[in-house]
PDB file of N, CA and C in Angstrom:
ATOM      1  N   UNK A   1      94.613 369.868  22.558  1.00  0.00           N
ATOM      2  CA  UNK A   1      93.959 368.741  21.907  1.00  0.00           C
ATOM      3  C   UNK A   1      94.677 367.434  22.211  1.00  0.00           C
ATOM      4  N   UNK A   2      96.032 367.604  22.139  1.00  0.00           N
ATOM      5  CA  UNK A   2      97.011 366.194  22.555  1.00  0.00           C
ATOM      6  C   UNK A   2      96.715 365.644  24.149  1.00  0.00           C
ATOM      7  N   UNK A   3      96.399 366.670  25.025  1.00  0.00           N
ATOM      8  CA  UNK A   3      96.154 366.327  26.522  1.00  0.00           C
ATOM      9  C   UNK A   3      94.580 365.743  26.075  1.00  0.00           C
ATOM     10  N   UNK A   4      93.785 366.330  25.535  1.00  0.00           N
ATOM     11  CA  UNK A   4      92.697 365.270  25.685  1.00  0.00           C
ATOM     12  C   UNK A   4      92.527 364.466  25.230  1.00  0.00           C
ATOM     13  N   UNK A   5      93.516 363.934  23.955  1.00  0.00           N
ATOM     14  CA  UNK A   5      93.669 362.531  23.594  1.00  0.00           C
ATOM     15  C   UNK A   5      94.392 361.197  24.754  1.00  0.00           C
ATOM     16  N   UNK A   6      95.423 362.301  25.086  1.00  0.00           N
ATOM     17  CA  UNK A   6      95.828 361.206  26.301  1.00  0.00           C
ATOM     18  C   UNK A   6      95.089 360.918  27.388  1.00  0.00           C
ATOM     19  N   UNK A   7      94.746 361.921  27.697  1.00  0.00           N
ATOM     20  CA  UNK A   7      93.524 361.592  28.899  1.00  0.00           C
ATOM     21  C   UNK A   7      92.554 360.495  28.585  1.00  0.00           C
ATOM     22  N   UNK A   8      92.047 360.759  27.439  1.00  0.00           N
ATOM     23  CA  UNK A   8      90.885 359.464  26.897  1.00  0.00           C
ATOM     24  C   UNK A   8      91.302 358.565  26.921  1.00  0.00           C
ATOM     25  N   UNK A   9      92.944 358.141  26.357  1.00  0.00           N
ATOM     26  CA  UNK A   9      93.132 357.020  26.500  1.00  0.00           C
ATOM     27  C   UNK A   9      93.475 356.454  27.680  1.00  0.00           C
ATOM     28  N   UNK A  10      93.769 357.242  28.479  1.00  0.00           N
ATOM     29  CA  UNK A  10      94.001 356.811  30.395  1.00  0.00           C
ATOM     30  C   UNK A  10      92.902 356.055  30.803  1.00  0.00           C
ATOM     31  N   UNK A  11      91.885 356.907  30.506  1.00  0.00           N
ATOM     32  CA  UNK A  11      90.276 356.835  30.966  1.00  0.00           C
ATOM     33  C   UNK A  11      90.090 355.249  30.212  1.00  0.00           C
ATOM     34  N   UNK A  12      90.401 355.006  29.066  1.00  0.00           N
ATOM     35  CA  UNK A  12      89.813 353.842  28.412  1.00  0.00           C
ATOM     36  C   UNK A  12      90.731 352.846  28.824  1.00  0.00           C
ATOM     37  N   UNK A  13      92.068 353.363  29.399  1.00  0.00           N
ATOM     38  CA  UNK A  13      92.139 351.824  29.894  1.00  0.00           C
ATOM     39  C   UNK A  13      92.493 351.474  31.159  1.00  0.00           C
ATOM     40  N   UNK A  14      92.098 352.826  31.955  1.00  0.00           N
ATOM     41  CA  UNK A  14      91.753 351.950  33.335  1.00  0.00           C
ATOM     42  C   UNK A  14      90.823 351.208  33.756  1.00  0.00           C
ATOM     43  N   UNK A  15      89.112 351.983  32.451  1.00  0.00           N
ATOM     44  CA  UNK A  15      88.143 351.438  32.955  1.00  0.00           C
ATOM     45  C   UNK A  15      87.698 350.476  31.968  1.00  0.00           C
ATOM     46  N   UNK A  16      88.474 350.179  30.631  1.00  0.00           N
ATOM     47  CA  UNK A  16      88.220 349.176  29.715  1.00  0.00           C
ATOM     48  C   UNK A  16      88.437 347.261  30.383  1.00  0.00           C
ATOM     49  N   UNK A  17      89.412 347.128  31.474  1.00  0.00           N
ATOM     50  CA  UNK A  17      89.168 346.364  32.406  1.00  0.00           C
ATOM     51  C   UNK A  17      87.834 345.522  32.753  1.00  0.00           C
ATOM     52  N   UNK A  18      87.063 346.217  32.972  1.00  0.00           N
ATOM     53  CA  UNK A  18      85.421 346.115  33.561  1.00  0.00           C
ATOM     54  C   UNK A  18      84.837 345.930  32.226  1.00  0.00           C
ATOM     55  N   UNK A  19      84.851 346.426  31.318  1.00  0.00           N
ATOM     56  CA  UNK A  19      84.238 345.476  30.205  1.00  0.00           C
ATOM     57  C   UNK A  19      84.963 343.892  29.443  1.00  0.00           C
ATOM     58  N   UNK A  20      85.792 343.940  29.880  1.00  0.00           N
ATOM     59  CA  UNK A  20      86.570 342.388  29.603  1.00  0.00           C
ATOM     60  C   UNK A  20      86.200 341.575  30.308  1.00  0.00           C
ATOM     61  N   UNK A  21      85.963 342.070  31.739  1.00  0.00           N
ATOM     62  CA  UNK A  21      85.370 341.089  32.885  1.00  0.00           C
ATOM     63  C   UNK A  21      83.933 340.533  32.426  1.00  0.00           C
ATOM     64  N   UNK A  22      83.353 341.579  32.222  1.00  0.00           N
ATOM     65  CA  UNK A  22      81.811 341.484  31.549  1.00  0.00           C
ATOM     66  C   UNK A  22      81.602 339.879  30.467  1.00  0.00           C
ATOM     67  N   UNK A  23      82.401 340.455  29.720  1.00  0.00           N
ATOM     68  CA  UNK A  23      82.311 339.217  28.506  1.00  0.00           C
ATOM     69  C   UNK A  23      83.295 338.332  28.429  1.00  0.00           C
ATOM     70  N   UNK A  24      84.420 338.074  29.616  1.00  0.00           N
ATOM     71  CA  UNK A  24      85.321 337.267  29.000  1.00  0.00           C
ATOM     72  C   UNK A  24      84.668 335.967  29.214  1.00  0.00           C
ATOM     73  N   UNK A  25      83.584 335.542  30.076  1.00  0.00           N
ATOM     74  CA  UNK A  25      83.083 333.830  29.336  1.00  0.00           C
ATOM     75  C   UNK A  25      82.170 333.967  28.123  1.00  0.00           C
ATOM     76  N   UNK A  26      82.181 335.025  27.565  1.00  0.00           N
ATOM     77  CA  UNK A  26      81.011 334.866  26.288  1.00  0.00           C
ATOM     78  C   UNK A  26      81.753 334.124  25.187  1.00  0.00           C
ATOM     79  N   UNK A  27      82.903 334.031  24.736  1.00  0.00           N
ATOM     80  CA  UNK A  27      83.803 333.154  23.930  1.00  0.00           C
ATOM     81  C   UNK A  27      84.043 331.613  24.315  1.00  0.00           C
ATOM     82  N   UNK A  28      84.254 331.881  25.489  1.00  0.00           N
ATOM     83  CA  UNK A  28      84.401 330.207  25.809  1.00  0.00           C
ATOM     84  C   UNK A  28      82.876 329.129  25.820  1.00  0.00           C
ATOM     85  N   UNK A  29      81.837 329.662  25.917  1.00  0.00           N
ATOM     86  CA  UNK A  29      81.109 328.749  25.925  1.00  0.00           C
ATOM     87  C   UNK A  29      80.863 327.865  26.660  1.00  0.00           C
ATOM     88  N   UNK A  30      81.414 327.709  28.107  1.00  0.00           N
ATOM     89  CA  UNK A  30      81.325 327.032  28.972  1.00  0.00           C
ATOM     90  C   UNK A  30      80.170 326.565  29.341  1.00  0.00           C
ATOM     91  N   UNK A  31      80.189 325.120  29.456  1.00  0.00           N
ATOM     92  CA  UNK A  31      78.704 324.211  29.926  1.00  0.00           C
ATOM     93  C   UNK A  31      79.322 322.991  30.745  1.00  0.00           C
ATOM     94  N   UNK A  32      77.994 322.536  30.860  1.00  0.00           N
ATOM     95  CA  UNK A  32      78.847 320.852  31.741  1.00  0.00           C
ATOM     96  C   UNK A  32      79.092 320.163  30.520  1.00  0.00           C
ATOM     97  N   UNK A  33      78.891 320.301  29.094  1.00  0.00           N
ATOM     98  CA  UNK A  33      79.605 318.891  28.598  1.00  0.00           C
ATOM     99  C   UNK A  33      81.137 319.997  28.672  1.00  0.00           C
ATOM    100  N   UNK A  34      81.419 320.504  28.527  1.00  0.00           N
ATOM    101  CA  UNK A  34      82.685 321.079  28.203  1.00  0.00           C
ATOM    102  C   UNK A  34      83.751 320.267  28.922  1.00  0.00           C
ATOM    103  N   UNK A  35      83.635 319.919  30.058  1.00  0.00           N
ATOM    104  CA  UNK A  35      84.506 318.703  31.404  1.00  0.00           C
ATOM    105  C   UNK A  35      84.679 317.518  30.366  1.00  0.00           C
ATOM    106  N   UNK A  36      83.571 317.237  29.877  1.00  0.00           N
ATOM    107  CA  UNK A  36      83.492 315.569  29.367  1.00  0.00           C
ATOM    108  C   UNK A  36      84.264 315.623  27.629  1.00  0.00           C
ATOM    109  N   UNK A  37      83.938 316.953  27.278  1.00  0.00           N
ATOM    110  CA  UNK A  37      84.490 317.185  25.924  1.00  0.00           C
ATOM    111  C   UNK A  37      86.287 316.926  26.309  1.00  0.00           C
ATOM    112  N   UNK A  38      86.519 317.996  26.974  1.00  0.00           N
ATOM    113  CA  UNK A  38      88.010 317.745  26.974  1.00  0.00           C
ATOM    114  C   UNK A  38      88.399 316.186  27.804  1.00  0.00           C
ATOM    115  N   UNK A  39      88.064 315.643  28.996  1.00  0.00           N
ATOM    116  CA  UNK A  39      87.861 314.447  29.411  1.00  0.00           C
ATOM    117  C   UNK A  39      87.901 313.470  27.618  1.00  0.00           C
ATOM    118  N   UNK A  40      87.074 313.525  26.955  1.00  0.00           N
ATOM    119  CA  UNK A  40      87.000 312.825  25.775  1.00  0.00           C
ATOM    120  C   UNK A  40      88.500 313.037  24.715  1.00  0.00           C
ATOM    121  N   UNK A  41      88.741 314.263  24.753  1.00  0.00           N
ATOM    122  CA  UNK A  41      89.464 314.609  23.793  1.00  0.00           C
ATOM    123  C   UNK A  41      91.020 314.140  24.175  1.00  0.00           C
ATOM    124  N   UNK A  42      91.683 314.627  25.724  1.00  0.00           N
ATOM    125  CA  UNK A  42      92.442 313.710  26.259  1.00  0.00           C
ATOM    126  C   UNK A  42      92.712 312.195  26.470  1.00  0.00           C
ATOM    127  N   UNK A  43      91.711 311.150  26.346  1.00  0.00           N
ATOM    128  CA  UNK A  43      91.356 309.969  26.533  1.00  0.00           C
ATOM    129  C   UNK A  43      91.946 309.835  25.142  1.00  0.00           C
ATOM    130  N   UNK A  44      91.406 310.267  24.291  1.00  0.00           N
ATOM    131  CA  UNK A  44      92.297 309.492  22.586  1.00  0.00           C
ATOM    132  C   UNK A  44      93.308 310.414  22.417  1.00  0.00           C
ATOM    133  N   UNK A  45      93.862 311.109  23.139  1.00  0.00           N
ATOM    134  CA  UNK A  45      94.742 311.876  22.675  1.00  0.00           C
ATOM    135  C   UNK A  45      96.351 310.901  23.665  1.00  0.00           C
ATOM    136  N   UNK A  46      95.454 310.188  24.805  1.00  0.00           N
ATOM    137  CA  UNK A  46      96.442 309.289  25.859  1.00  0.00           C
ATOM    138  C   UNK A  46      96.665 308.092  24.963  1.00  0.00           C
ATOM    139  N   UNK A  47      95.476 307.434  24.855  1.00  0.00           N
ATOM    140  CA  UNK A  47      95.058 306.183  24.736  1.00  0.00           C
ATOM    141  C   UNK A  47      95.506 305.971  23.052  1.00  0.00           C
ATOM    142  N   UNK A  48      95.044 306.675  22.004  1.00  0.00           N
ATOM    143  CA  UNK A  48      95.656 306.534  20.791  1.00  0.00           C
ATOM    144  C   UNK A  48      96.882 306.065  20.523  1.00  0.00           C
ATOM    145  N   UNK A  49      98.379 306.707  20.767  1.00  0.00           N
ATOM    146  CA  UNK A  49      99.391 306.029  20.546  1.00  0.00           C
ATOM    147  C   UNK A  49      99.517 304.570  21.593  1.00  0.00           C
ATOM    148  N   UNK A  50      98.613 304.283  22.756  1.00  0.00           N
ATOM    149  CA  UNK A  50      98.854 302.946  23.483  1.00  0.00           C
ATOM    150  C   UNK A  50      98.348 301.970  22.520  1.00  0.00           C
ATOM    151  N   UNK A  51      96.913 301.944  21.642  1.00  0.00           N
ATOM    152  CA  UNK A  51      96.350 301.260  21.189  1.00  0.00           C
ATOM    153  C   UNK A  51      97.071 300.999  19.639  1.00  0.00           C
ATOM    154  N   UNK A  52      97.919 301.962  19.164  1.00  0.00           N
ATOM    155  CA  UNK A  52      99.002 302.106  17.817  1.00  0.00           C
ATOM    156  C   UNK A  52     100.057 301.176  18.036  1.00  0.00           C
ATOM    157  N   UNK A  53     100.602 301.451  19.132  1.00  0.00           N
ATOM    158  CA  UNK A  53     101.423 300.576  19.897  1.00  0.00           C
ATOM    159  C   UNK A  53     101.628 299.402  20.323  1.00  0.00           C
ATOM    160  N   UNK A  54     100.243 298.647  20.414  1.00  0.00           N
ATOM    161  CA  UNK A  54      99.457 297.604  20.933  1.00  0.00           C
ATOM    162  C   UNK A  54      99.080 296.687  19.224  1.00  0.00           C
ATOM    163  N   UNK A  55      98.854 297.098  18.368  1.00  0.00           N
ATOM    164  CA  UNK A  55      98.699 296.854  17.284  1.00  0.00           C
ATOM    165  C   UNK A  55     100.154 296.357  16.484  1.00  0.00           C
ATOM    166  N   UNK A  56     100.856 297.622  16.565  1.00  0.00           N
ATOM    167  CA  UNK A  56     102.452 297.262  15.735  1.00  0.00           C
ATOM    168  C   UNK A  56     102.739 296.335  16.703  1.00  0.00           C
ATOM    169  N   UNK A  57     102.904 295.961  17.902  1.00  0.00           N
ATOM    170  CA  UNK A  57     103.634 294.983  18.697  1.00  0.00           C
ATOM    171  C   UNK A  57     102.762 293.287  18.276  1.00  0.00           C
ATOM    172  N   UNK A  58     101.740 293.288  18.008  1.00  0.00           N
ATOM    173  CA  UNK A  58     100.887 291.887  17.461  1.00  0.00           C
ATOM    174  C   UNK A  58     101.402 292.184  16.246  1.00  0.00           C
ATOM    175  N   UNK A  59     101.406 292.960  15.127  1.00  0.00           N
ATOM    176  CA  UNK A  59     101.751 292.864  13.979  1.00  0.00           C
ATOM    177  C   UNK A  59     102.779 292.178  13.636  1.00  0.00           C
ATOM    178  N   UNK A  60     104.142 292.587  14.413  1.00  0.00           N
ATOM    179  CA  UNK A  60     105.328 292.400  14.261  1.00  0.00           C
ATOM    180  C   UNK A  60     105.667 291.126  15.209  1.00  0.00           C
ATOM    181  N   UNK A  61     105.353 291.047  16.171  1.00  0.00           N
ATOM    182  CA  UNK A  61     104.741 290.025  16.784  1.00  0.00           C
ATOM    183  C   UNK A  61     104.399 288.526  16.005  1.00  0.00           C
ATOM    184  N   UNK A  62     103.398 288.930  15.070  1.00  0.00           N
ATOM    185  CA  UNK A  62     102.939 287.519  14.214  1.00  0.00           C
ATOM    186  C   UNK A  62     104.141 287.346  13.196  1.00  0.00           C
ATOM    187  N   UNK A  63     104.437 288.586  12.117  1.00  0.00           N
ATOM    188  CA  UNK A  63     105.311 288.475  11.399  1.00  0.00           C
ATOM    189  C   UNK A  63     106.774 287.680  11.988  1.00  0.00           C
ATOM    190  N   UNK A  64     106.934 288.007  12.822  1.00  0.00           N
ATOM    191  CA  UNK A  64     108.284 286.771  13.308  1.00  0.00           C
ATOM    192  C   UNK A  64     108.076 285.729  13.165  1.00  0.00           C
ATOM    193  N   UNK A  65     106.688 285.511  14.172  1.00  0.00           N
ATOM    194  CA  UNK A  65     106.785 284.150  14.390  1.00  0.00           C
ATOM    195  C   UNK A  65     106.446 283.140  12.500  1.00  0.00           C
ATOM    196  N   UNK A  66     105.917 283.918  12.096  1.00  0.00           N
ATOM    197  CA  UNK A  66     105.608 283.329  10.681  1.00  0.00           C
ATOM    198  C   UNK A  66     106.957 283.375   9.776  1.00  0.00           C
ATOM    199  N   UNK A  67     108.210 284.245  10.141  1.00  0.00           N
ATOM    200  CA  UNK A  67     109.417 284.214   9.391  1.00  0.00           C
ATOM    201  C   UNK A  67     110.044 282.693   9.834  1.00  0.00           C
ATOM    202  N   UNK A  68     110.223 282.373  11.599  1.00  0.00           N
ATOM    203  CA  UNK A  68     110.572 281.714  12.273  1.00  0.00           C
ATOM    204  C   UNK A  68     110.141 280.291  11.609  1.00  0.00           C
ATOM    205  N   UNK A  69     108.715 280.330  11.471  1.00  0.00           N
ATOM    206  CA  UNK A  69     107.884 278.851  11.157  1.00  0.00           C
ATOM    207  C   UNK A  69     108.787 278.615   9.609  1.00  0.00           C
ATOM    208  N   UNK A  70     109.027 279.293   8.584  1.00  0.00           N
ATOM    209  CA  UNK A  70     109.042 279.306   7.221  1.00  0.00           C
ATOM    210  C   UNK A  70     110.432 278.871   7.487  1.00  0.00           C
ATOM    211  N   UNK A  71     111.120 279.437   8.241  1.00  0.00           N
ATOM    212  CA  UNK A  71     112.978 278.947   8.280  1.00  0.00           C
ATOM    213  C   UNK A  71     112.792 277.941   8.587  1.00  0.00           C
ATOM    214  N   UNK A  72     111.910 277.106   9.367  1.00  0.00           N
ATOM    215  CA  UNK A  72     112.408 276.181  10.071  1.00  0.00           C
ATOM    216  C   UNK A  72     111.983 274.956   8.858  1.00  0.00           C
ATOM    217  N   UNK A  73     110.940 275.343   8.100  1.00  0.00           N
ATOM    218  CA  UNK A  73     110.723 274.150   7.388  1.00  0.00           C
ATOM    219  C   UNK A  73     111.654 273.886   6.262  1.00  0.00           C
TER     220      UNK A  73
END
């Protein structure tokens, strides 16, 4: 009984292979927006801390110059 358990499981996973192949794009979902999705998702994932960055530097930026103006008067 133990040899034909092992055997089955030989059998299931030499040829369990060929069913993974079968379905492994059924999870992913792959289409053409999928390019533009990640394309999108990278773009604010680049661009987000430049534009954070771009903001605190005018922020801090004005705040000087408005400490600067107030000393001087």
């Amino acid at each position: 009984m133990r040899l034909w358990a092992i055997m089955l499981a030989a059998v299931a996973v030499v040829y369990g292979g060929d069913a993974w192949a079968v379905d492994s794009y059924r999870f992913l979902h792959v289409t053409i927006n999928t390019p533009w999705m990640i394309f999108v998702f990278l773009f604010f994932l680049v661009f987000a801390p430049m534009i954070l960055q771009a903001i605190l530097y005018v922020r801090n930026a004005m705040r000087r110059d408005a400490e600067e103006q107030d000393a001087g008067e």
